[in-house]
N, C-alpha and C. Protein backbone atom coordinates (compact mmCIF):
# COMPACT_ATOMS: atom_id res chain seq x y z
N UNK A 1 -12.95 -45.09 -26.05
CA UNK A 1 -13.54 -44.33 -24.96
C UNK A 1 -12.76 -44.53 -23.66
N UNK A 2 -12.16 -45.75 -23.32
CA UNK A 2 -11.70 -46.07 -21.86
C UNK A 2 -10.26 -45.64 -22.33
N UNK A 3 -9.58 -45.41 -23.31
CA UNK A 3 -8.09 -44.64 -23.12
C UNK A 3 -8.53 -43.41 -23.08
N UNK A 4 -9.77 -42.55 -23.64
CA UNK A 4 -9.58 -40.98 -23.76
C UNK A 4 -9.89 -40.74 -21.69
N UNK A 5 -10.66 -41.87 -21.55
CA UNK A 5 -10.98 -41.20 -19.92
C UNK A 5 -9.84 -41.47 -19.34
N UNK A 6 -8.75 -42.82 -19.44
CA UNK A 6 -7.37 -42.79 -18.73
C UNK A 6 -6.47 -41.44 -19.24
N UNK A 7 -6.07 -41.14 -20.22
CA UNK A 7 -6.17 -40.07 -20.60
C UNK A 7 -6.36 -38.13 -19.82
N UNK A 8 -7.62 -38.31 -19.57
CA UNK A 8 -7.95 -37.58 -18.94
C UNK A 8 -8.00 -37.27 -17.27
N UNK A 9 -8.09 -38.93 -16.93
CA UNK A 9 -7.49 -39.05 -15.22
C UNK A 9 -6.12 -38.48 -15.41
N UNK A 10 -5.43 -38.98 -16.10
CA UNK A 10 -3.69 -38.82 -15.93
C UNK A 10 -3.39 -37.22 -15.60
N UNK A 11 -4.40 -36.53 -16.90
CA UNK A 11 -4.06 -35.02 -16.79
C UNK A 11 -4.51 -34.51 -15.44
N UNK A 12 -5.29 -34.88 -15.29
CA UNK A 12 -6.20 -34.18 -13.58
C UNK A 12 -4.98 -34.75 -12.75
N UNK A 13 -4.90 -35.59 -12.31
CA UNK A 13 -3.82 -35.98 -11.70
C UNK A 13 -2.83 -34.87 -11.92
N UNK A 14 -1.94 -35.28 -12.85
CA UNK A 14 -0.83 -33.83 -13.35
C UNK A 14 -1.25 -32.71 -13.08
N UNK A 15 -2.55 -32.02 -13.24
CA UNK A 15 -2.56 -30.73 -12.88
C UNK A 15 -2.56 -30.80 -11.21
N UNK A 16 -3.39 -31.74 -10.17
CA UNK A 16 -3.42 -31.16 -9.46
C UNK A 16 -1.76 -31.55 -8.47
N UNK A 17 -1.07 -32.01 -9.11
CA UNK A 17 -0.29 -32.03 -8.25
C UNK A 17 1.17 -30.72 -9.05
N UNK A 18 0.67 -30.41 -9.96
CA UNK A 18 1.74 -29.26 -10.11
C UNK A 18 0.83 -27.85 -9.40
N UNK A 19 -0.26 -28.06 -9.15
CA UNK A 19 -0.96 -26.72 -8.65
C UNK A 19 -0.08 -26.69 -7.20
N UNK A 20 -0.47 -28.77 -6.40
CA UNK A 20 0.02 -28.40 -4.92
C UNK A 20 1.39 -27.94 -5.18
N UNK A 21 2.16 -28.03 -5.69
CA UNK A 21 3.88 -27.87 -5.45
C UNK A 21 3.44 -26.51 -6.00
N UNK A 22 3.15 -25.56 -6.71
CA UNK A 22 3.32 -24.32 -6.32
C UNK A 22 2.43 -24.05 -4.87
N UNK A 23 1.48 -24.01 -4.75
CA UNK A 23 0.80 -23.45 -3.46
C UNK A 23 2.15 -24.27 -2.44
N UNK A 24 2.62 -24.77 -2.15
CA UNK A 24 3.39 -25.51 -1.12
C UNK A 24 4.64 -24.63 -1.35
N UNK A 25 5.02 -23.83 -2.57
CA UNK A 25 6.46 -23.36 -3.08
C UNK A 25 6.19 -21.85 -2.65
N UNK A 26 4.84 -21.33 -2.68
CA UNK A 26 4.96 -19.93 -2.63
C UNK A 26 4.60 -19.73 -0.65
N UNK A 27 4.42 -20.60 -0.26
CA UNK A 27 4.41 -20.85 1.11
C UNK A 27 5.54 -19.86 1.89
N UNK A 28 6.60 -20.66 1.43
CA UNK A 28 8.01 -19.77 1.79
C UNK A 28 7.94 -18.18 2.06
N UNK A 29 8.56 -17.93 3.12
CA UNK A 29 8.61 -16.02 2.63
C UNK A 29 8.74 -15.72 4.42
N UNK A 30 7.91 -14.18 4.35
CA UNK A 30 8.20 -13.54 5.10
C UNK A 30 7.40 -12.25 5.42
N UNK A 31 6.37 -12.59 6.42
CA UNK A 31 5.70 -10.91 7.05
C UNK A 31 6.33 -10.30 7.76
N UNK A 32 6.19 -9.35 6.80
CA UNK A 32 7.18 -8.08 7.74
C UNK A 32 5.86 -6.88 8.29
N UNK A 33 5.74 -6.39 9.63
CA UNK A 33 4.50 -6.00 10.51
C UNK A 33 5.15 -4.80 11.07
N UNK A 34 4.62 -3.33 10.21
CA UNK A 34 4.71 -1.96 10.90
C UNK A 34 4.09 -1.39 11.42
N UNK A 35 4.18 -0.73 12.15
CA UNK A 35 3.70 0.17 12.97
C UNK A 35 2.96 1.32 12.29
N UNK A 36 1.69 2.00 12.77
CA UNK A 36 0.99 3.01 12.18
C UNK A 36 1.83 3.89 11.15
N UNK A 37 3.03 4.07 11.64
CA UNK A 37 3.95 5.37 10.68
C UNK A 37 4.76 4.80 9.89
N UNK A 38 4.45 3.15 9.66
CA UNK A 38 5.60 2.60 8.62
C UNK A 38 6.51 2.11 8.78
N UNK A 39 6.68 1.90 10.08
CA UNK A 39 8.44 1.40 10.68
C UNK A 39 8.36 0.07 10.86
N UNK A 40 9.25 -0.65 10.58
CA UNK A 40 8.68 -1.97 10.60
C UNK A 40 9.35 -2.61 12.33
N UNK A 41 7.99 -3.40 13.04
CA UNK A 41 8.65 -3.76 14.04
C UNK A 41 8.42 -5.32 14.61
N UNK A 42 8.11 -6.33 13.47
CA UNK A 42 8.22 -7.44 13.58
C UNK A 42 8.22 -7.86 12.59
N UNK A 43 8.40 -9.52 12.38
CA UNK A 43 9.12 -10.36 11.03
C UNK A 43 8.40 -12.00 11.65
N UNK A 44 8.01 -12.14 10.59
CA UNK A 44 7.93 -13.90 10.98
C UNK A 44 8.15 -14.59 9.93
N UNK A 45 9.28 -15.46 9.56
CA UNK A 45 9.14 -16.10 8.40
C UNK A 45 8.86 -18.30 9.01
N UNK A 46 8.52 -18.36 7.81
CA UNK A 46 8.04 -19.75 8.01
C UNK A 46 8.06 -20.58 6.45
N UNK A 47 8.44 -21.95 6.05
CA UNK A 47 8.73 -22.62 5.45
C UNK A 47 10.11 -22.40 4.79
N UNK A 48 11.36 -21.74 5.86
CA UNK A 48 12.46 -22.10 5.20
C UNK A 48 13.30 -22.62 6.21
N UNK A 49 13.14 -23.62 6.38
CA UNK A 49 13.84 -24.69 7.93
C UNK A 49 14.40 -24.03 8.78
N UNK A 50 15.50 -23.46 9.07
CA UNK A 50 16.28 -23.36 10.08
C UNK A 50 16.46 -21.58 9.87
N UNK A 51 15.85 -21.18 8.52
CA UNK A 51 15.45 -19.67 9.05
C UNK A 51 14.13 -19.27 9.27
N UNK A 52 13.39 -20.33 9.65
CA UNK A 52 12.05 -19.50 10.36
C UNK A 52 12.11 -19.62 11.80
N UNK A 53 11.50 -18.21 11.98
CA UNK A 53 11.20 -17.83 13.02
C UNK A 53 10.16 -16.32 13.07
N UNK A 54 10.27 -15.92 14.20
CA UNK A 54 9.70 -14.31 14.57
C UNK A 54 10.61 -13.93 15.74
N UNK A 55 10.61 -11.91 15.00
CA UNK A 55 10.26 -11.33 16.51
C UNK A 55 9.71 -10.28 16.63
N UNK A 56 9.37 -9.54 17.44
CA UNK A 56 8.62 -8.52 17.45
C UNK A 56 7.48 -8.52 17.58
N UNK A 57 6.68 -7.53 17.15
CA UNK A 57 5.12 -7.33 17.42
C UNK A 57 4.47 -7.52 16.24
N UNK A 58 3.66 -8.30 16.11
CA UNK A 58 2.33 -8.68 14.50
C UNK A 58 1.23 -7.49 14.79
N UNK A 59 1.08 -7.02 13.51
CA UNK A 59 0.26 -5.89 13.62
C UNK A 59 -0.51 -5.73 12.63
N UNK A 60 -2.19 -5.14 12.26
CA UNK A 60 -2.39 -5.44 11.11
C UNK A 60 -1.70 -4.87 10.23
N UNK A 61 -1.13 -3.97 10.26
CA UNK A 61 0.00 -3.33 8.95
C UNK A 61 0.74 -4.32 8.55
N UNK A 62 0.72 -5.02 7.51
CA UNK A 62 1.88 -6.10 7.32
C UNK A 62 2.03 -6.24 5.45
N UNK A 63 3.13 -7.08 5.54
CA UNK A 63 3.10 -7.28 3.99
C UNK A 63 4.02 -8.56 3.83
N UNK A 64 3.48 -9.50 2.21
CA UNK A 64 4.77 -10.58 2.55
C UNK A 64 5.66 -10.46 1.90
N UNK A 65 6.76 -11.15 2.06
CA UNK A 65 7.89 -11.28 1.11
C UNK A 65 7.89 -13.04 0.61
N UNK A 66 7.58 -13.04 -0.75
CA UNK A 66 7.97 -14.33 -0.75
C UNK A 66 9.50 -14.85 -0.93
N UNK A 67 10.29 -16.24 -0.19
CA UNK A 67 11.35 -16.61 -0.85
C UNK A 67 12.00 -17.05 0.59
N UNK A 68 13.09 -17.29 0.71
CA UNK A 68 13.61 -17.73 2.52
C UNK A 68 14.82 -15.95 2.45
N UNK A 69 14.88 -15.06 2.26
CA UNK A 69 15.61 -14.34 2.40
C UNK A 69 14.69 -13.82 3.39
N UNK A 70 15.75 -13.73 4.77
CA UNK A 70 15.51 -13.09 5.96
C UNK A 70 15.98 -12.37 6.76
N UNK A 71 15.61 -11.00 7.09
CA UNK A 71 16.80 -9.90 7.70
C UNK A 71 16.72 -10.55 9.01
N UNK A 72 16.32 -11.23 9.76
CA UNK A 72 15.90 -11.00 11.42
C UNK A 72 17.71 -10.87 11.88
């Protein structure tokens, strides 16, 4: 009984730390924020070091990109 419950800690453990490294992996990316007619006129990316940033205007029109590829 006390190996099937070590056992079973180990796996919980394992799952929840391969869950955080994806939620922490899909983090990465990029909202891109258009304007009523579709034009896109701001960008903010965040979790790829030295290419995040923003500029432009945040608007609710938006969509993400996941990954560090960034036009700004």
């Amino acid at each position: 009984m006390r190996r099937i419950r070590i056992v079973a800690v180990a796996l919980a453990v394992g799952l929840l730390a391969a869950y955080s490294f994806s939620a922490t992996a899909s983090w990465q990316g990029t909202w891109n924020y258009y304007d009523e007619e579709g034009v896109l006129v701001g960008q903010w990316t965040a979790g790829c070091g030295e290419l995040d940033g923003s500029w432009g205007v945040k608007t609710e029109n938006r969509s993400f990109t996941q990954g560090c590829y960034v036009d700004m």
